[in-house]
N, C-alpha and C. Protein backbone atom coordinates (compact mmCIF):
# COMPACT_ATOMS: atom_id res chain seq x y z
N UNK A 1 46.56 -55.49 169.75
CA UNK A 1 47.97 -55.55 169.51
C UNK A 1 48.68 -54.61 170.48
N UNK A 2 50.19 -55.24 171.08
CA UNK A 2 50.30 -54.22 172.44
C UNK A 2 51.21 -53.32 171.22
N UNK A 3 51.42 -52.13 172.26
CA UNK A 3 51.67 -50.70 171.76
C UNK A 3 53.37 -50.54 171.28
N UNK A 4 53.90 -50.32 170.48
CA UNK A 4 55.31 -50.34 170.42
C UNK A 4 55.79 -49.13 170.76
N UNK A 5 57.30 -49.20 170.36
CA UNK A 5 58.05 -47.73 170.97
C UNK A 5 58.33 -47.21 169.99
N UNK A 6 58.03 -46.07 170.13
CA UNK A 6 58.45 -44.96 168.86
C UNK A 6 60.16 -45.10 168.66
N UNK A 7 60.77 -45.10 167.87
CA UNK A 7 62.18 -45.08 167.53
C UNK A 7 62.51 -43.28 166.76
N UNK A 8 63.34 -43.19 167.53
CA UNK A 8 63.73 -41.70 166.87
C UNK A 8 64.22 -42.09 165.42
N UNK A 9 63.93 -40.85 164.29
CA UNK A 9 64.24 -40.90 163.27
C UNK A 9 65.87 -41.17 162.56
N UNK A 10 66.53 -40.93 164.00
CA UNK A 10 68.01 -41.01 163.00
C UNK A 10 68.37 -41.61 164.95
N UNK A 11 68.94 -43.08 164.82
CA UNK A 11 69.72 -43.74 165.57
C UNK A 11 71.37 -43.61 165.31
N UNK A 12 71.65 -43.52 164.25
CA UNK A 12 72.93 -43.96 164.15
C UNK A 12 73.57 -43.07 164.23
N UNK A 13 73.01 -41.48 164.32
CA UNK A 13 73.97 -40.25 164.70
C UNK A 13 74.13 -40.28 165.97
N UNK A 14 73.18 -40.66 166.77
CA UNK A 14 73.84 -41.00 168.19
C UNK A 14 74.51 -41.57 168.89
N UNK A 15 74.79 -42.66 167.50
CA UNK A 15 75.80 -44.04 168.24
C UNK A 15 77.30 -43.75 167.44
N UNK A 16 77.29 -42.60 167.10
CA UNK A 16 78.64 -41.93 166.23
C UNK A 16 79.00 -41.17 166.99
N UNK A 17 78.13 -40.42 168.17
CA UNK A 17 78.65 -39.29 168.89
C UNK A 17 79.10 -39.76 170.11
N UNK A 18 79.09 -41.28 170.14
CA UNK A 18 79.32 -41.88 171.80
C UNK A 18 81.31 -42.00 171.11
N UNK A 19 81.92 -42.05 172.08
CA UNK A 19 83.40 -42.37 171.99
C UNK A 19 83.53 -43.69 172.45
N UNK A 20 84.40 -44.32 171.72
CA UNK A 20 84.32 -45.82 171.94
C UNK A 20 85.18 -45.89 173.37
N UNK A 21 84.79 -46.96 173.82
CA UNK A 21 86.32 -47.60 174.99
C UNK A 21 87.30 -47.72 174.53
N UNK A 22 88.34 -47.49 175.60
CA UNK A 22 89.68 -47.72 175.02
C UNK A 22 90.31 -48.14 176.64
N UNK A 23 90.75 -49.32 176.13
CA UNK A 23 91.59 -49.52 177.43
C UNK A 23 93.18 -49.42 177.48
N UNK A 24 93.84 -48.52 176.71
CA UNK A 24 95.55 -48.23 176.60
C UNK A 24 95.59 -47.59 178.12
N UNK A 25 96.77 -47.67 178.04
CA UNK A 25 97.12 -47.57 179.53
C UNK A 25 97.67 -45.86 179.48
N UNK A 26 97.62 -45.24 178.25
CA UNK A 26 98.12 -43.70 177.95
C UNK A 26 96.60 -42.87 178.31
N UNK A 27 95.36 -43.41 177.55
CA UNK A 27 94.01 -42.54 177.50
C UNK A 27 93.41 -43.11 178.95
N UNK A 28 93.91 -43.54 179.98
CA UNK A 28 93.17 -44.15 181.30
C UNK A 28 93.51 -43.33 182.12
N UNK A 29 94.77 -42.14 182.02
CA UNK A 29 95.22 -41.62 183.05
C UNK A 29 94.26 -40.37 183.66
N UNK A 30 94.51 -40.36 184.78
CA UNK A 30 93.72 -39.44 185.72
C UNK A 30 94.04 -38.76 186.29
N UNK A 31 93.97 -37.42 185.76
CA UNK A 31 94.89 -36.47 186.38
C UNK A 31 93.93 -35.63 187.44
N UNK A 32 95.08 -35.20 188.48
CA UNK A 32 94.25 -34.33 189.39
C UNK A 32 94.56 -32.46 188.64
N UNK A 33 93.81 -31.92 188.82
CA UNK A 33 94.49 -30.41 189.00
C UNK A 33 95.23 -29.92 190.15
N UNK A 34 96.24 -29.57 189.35
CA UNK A 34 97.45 -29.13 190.47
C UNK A 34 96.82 -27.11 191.27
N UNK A 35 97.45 -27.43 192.63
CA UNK A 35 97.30 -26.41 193.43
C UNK A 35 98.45 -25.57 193.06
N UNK A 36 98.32 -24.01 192.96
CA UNK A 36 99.48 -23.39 192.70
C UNK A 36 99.88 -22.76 194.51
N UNK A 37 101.07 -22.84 193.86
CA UNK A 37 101.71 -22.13 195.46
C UNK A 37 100.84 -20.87 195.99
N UNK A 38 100.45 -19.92 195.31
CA UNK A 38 99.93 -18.52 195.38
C UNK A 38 98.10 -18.87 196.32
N UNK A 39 97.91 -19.99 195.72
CA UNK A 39 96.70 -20.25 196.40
C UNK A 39 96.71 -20.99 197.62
N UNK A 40 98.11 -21.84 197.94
CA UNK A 40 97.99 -22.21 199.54
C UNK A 40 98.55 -21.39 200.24
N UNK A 41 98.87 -20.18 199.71
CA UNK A 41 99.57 -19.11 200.79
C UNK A 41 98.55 -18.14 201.28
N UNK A 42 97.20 -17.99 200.31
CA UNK A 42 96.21 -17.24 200.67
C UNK A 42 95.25 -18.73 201.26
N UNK A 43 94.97 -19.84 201.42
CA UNK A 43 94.48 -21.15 201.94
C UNK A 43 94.86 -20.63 203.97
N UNK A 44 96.25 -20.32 203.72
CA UNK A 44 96.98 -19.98 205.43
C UNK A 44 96.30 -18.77 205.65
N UNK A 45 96.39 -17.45 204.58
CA UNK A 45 95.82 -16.66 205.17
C UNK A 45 94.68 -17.14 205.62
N UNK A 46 93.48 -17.38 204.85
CA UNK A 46 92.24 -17.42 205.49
C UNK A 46 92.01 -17.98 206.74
N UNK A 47 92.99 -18.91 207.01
CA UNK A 47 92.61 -20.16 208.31
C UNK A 47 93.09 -18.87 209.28
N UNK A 48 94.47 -18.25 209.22
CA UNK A 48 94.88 -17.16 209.97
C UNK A 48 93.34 -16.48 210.67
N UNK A 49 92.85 -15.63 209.54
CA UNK A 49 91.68 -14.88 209.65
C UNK A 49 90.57 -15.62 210.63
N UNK A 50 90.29 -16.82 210.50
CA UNK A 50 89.44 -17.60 210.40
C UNK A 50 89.31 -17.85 212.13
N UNK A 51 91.04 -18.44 212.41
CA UNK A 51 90.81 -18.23 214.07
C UNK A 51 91.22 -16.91 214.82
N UNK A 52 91.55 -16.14 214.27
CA UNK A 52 91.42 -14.89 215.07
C UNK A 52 89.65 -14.39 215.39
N UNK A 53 88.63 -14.96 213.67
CA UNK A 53 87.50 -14.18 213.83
C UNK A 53 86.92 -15.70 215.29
N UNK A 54 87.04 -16.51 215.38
CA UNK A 54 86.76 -17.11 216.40
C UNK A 54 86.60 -17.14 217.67
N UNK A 55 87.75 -16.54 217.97
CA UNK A 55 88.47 -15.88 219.33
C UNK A 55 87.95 -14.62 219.60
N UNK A 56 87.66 -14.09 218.70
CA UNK A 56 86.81 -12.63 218.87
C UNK A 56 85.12 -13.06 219.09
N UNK A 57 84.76 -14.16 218.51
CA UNK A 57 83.51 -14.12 218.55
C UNK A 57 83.36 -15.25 220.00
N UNK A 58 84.31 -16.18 220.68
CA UNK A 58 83.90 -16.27 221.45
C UNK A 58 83.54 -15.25 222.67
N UNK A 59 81.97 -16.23 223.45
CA UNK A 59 81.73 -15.40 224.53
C UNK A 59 82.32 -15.35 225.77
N UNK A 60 82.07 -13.86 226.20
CA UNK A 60 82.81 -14.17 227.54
C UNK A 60 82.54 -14.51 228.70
N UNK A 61 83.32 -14.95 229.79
CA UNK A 61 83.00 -16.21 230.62
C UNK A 61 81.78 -15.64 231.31
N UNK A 62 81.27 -14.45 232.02
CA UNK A 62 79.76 -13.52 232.21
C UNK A 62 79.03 -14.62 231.94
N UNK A 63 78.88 -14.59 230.27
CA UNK A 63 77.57 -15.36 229.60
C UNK A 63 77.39 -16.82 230.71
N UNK A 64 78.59 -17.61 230.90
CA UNK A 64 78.42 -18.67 231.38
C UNK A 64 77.57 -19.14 232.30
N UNK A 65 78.71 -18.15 233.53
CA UNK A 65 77.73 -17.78 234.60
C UNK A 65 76.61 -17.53 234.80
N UNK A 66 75.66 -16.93 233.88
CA UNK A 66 73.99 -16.60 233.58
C UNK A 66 73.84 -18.03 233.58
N UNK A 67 74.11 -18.75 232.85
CA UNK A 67 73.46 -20.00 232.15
C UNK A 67 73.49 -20.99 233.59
N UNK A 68 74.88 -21.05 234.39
CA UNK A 68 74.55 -21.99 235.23
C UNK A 68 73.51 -21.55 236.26
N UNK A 69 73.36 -20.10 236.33
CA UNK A 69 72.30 -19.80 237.27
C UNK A 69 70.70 -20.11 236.74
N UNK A 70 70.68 -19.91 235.39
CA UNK A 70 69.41 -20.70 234.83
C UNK A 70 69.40 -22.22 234.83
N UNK A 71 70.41 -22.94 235.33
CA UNK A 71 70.14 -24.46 234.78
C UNK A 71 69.46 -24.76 236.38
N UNK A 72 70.13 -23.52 237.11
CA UNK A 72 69.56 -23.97 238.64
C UNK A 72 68.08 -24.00 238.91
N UNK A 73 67.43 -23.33 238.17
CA UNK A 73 66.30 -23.10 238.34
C UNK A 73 65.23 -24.24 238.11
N UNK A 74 63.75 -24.45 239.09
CA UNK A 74 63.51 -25.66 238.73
C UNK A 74 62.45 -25.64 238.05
N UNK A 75 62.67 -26.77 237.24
CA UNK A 75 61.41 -26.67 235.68
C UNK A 75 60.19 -26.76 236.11
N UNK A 76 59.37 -26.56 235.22
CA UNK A 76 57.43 -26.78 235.24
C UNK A 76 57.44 -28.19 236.09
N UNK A 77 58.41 -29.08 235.72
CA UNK A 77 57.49 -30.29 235.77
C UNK A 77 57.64 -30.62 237.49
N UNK A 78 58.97 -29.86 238.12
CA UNK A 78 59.77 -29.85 239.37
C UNK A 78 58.35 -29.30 239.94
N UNK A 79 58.07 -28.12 239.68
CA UNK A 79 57.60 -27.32 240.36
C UNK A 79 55.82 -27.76 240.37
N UNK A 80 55.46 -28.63 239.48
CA UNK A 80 54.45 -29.22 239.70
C UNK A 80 54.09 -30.33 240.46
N UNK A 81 55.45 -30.88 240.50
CA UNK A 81 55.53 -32.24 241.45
C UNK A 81 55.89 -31.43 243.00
N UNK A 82 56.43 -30.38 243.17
CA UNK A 82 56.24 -30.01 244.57
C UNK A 82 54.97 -29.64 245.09
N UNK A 83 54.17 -29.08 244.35
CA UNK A 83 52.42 -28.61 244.94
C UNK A 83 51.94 -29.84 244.91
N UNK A 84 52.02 -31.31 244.04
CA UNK A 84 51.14 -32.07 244.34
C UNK A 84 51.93 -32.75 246.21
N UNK A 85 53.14 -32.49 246.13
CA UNK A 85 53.65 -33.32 247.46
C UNK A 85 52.76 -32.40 248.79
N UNK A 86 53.02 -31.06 248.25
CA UNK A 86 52.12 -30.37 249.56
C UNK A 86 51.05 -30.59 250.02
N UNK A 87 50.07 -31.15 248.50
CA UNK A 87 48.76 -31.16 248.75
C UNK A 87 48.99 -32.69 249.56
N UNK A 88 49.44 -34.03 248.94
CA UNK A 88 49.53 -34.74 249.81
C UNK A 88 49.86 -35.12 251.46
N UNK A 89 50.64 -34.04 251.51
CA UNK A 89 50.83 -34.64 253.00
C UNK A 89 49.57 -33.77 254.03
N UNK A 90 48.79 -32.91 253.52
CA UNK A 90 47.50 -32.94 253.71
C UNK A 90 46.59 -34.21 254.25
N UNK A 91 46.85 -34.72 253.07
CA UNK A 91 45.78 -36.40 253.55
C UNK A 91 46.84 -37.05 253.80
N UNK A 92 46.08 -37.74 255.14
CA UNK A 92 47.12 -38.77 255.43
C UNK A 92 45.46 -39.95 255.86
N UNK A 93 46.11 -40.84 254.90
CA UNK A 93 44.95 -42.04 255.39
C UNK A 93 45.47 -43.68 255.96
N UNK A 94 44.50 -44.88 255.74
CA UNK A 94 44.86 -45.80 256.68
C UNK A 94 46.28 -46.58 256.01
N UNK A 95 46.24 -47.01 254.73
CA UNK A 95 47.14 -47.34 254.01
C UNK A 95 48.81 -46.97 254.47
N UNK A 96 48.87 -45.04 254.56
CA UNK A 96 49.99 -44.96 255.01
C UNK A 96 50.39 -45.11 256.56
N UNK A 97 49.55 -45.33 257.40
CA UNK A 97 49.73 -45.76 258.89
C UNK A 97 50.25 -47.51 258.52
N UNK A 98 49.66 -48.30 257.64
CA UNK A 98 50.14 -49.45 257.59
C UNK A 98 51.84 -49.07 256.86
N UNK A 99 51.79 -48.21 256.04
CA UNK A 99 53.22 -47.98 255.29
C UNK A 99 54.71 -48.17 256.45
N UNK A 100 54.17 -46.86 257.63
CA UNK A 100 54.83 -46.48 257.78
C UNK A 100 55.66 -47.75 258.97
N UNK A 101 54.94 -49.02 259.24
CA UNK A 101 55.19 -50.21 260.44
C UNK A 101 55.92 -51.11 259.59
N UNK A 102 56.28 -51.00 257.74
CA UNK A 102 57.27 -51.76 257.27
C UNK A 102 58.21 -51.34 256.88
N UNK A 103 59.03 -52.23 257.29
CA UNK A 103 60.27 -52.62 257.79
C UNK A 103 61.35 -52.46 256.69
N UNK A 104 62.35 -52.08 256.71
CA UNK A 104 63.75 -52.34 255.42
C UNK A 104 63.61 -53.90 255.51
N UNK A 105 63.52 -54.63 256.57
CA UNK A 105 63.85 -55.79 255.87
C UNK A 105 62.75 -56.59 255.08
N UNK A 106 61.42 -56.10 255.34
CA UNK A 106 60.26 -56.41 254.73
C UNK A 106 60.43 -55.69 252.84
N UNK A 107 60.75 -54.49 252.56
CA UNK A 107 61.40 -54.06 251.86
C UNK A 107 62.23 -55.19 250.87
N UNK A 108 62.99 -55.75 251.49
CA UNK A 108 64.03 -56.09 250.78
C UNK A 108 63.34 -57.68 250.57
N UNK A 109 62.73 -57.87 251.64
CA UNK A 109 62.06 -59.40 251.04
C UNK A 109 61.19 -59.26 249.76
N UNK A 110 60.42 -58.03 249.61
CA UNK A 110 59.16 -57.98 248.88
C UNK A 110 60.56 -57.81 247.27
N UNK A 111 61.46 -57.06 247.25
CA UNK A 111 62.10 -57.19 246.29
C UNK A 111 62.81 -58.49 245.52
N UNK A 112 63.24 -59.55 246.74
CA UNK A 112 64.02 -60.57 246.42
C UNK A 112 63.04 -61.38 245.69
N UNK A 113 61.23 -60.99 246.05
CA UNK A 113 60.14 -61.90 245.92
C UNK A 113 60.10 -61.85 243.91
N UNK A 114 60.26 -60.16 244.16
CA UNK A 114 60.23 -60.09 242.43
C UNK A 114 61.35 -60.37 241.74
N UNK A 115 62.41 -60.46 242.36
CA UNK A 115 63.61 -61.02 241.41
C UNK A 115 63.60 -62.32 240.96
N UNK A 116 62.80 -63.17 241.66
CA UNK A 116 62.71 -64.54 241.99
C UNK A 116 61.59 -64.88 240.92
N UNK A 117 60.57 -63.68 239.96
CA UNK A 117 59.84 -63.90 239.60
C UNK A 117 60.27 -64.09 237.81
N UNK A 118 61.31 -63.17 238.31
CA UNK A 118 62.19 -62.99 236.62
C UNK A 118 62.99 -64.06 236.41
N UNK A 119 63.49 -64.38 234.93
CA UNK A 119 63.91 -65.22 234.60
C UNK A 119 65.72 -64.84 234.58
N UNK A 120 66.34 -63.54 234.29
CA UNK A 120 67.48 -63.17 234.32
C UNK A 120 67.21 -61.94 235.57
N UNK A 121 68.57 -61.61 236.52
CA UNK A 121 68.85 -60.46 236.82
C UNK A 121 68.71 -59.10 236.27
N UNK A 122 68.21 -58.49 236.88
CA UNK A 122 68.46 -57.10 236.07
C UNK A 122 69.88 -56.50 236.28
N UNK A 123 70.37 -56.56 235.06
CA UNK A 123 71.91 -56.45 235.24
C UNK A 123 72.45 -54.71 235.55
N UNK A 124 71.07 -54.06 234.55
CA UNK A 124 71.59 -52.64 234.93
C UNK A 124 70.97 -52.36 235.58
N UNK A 125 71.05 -52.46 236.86
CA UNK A 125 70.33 -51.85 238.09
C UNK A 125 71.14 -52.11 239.17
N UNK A 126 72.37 -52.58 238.54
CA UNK A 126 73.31 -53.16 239.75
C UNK A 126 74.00 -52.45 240.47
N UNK A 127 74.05 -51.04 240.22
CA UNK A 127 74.30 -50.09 241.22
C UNK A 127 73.35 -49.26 241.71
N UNK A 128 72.06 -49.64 241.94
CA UNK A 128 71.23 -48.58 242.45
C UNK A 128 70.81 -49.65 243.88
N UNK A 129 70.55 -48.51 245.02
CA UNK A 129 69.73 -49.66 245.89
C UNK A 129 68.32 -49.93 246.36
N UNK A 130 68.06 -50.59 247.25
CA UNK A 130 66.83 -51.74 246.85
C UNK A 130 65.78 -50.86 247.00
N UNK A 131 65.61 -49.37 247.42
CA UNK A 131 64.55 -48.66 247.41
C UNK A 131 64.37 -47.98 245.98
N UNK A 132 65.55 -47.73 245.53
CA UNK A 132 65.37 -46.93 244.10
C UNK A 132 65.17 -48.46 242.83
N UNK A 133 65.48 -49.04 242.87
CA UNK A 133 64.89 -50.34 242.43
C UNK A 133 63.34 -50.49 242.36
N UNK A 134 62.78 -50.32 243.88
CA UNK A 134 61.26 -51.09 243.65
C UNK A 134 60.57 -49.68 243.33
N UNK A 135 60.80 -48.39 243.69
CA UNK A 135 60.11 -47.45 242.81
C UNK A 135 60.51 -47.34 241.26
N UNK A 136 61.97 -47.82 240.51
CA UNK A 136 61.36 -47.44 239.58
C UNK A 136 60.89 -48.64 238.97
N UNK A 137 60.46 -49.94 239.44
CA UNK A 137 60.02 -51.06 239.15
C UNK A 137 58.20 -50.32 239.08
N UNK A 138 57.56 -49.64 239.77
CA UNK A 138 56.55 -49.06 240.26
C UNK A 138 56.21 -48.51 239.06
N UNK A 139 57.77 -47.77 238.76
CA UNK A 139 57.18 -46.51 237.49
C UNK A 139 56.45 -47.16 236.49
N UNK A 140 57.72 -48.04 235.98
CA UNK A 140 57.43 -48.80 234.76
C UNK A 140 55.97 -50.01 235.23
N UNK A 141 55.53 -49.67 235.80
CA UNK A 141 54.34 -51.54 235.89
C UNK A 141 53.16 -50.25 235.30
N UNK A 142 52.38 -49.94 234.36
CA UNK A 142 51.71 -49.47 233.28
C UNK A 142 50.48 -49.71 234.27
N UNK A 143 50.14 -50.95 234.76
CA UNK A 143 48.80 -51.06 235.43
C UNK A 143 48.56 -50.17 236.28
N UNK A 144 49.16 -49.35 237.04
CA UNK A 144 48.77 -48.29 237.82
C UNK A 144 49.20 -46.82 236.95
N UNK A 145 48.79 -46.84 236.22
CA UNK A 145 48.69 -45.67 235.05
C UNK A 145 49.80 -44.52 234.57
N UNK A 146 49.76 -43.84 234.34
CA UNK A 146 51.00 -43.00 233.31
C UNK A 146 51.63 -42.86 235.07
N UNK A 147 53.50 -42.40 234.43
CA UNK A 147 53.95 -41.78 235.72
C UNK A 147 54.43 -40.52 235.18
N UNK A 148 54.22 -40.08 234.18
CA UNK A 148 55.16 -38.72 234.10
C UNK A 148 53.96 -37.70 234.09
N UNK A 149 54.29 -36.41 234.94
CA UNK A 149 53.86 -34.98 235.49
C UNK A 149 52.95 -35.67 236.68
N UNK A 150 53.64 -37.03 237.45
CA UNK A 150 52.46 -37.13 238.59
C UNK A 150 53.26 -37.52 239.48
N UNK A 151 53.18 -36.73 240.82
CA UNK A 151 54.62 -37.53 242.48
C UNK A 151 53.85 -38.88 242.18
N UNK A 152 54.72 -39.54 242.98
CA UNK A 152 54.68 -41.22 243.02
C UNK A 152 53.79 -41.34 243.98
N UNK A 153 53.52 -40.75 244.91
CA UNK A 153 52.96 -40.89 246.20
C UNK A 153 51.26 -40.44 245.65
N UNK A 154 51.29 -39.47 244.54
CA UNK A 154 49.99 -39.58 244.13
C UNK A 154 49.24 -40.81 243.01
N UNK A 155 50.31 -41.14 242.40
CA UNK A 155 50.09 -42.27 241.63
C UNK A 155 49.60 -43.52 242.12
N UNK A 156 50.40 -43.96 243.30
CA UNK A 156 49.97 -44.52 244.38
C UNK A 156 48.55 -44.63 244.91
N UNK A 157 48.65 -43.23 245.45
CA UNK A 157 47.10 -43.56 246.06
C UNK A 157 46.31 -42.92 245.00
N UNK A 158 46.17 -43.16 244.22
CA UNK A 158 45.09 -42.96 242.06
C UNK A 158 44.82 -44.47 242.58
N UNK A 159 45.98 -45.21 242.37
CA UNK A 159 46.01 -46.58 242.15
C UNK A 159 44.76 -47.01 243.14
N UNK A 160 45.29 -46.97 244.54
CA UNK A 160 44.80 -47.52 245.58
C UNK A 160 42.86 -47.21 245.63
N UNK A 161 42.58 -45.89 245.03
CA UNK A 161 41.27 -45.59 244.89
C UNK A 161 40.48 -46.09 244.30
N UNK A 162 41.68 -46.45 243.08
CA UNK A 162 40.96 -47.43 241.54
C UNK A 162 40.77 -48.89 241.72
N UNK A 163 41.41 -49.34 243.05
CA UNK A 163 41.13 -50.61 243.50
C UNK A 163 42.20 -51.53 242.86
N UNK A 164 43.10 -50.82 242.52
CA UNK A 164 44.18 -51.63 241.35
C UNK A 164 45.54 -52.02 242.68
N UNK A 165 45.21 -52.17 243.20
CA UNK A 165 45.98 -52.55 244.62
C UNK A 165 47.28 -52.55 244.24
N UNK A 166 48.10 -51.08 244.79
CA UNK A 166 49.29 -51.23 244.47
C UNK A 166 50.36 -51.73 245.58
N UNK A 167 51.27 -51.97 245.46
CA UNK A 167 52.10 -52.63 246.86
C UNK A 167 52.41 -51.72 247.43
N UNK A 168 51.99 -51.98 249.19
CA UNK A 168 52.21 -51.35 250.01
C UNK A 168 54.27 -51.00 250.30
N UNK A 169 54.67 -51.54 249.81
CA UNK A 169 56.34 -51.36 250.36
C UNK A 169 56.79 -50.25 249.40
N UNK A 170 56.09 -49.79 248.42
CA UNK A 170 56.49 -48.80 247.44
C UNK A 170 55.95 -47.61 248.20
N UNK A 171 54.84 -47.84 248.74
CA UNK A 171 54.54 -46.12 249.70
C UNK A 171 55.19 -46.46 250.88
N UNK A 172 55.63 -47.29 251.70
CA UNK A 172 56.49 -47.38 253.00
C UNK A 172 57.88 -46.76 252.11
N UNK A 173 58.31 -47.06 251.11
CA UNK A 173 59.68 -46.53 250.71
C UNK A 173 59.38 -45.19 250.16
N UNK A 174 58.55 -44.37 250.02
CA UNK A 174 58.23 -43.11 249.61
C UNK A 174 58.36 -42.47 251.10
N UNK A 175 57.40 -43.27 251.50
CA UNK A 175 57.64 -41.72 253.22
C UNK A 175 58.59 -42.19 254.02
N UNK A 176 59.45 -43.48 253.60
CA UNK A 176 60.61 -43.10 254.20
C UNK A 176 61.67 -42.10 254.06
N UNK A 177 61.58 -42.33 251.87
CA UNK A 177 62.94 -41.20 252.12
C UNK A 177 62.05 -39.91 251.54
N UNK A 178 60.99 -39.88 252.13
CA UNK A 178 60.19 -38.75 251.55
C UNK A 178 61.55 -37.24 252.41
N UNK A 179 61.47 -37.23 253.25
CA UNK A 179 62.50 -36.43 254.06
C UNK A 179 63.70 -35.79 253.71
N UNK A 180 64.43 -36.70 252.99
CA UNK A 180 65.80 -36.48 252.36
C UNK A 180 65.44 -35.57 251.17
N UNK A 181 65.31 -35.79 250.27
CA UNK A 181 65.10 -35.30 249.05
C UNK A 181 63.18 -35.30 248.11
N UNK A 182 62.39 -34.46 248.93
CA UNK A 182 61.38 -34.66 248.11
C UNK A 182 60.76 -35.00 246.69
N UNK A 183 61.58 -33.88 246.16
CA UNK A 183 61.50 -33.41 244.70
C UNK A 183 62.01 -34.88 243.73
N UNK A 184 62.95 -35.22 244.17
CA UNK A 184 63.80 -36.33 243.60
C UNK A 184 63.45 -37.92 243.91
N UNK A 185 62.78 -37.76 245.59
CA UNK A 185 62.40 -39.53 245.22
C UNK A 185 60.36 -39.24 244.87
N UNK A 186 60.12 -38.25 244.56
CA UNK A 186 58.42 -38.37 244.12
C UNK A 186 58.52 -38.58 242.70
N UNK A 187 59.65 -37.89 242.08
CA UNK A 187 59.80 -37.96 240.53
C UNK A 187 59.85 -38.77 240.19
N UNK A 188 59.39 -39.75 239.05
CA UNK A 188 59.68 -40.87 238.30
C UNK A 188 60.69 -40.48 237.16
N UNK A 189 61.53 -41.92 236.82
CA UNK A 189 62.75 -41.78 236.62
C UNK A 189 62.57 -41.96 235.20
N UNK A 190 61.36 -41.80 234.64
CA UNK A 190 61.13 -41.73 233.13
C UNK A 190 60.71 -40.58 233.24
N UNK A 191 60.27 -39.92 233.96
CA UNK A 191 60.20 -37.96 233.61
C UNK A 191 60.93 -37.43 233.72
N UNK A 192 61.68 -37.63 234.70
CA UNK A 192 63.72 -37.26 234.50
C UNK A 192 63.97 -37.24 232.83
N UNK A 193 63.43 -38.36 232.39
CA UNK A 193 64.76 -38.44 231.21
C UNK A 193 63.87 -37.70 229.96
N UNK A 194 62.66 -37.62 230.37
CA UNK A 194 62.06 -36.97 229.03
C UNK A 194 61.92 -36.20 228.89
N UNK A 195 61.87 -34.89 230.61
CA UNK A 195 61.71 -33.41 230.19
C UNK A 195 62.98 -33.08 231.03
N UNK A 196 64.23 -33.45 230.50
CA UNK A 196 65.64 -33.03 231.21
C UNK A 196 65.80 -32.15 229.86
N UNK A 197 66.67 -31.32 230.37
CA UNK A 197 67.49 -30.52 229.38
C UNK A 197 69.06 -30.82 229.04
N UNK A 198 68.78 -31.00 227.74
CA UNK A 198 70.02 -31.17 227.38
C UNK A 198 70.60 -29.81 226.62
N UNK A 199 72.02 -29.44 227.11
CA UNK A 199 72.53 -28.04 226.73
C UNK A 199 73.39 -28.18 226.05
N UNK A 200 73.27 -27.70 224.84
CA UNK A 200 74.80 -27.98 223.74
C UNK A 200 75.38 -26.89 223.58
N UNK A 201 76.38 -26.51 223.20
CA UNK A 201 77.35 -25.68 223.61
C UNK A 201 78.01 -25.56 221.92
């Protein structure tokens, strides 16, 4: 036999202590509590208090200045991607002698080749140009293995060792603008965004 519910000994004192509904339009009203004058005059004081202690506790412009001189400074991951560029241009092998005989316009064919492969445009990429395109097309292709804490130019030739044949127009576009900006075209543009600092204030 299933189990029943115990019933408290006295129901009906509880259903005496409930107050019935009433829907008159006198017992519905809803009053707020009223503010007395004496309390929004001390409401002003405090806000008074409140931005003076503000103004006192901001810092002064000094502090700032520190901070932009620390944002200058370049992170672990900067400073790891510059020793691997040093060690690279150490080796120089046959691959980049072929790099260095193609062409911008070979470049730009090998790109039109992959646009042609997709089914839509890449719409947000429409202001970058066709070299920063096929590296970070490079970053993201997974088959030539992680890109973040590694220059591109070493990823590259990982690839090329592992036999995973990566395209030659991605290292012709590395030691082209290897020159201009090291630090910035070896970096992959997903390690940018994952060990950037963001500063809140």
């Amino acid at each position: 036999m299933p189990t029943t519910r115990r019933k408290s000994g006295n129901t009906t004192s509880a259903a005496r202590s409930q107050q019935p509904l009433s829907f008159n339009a006198r017992s519905n009203k809803i009053t707020k509590p009223s503010v007395s004058a004496a309390s929004k005059n001390l409401e002003k004081v405090n806000t008074k208090k409140l931005a003076e202690a503000v103004e006192i506790a901001s810092p002064p412009p000094a502090a700032e200045e520190v901070d932009v001189q620390k944002k200058e400074q370049p992170t672990t991951a900067e400073l790891a991607i510059r020793s691997q560029i040093d060690a690279d241009k150490k080796e120089w092998t046959g691959a980049e002698a072929k790099a260095t005989k193609i062409t911008d316009a070979q470049v730009k064919r090998y790109w039109k080749k992959k646009e042609e492969e997709r089914k839509a445009p890449r719409v947000h990429q429409q202001g970058l140009s066709v070299e920063e395109k096929v590296l970070r097309e490079f970053d993201l292709s997974s088959q030539f293995g992680p890109c973040v804490g590694i220059a591109r130019t070493k990823r590259w030739k990982r690839a090329e060792a592992l036999g995973l044949e990566p395209p030659l127009e991605v290292l012709a576009v590395l030691l082209k603008a290897d020159n201009k900006n090291a630090v910035q075209v070896q970096r992959a543009y997903v390690d940018e965004l994952i060990s950037s600092k963001f500063i809140t204030s």
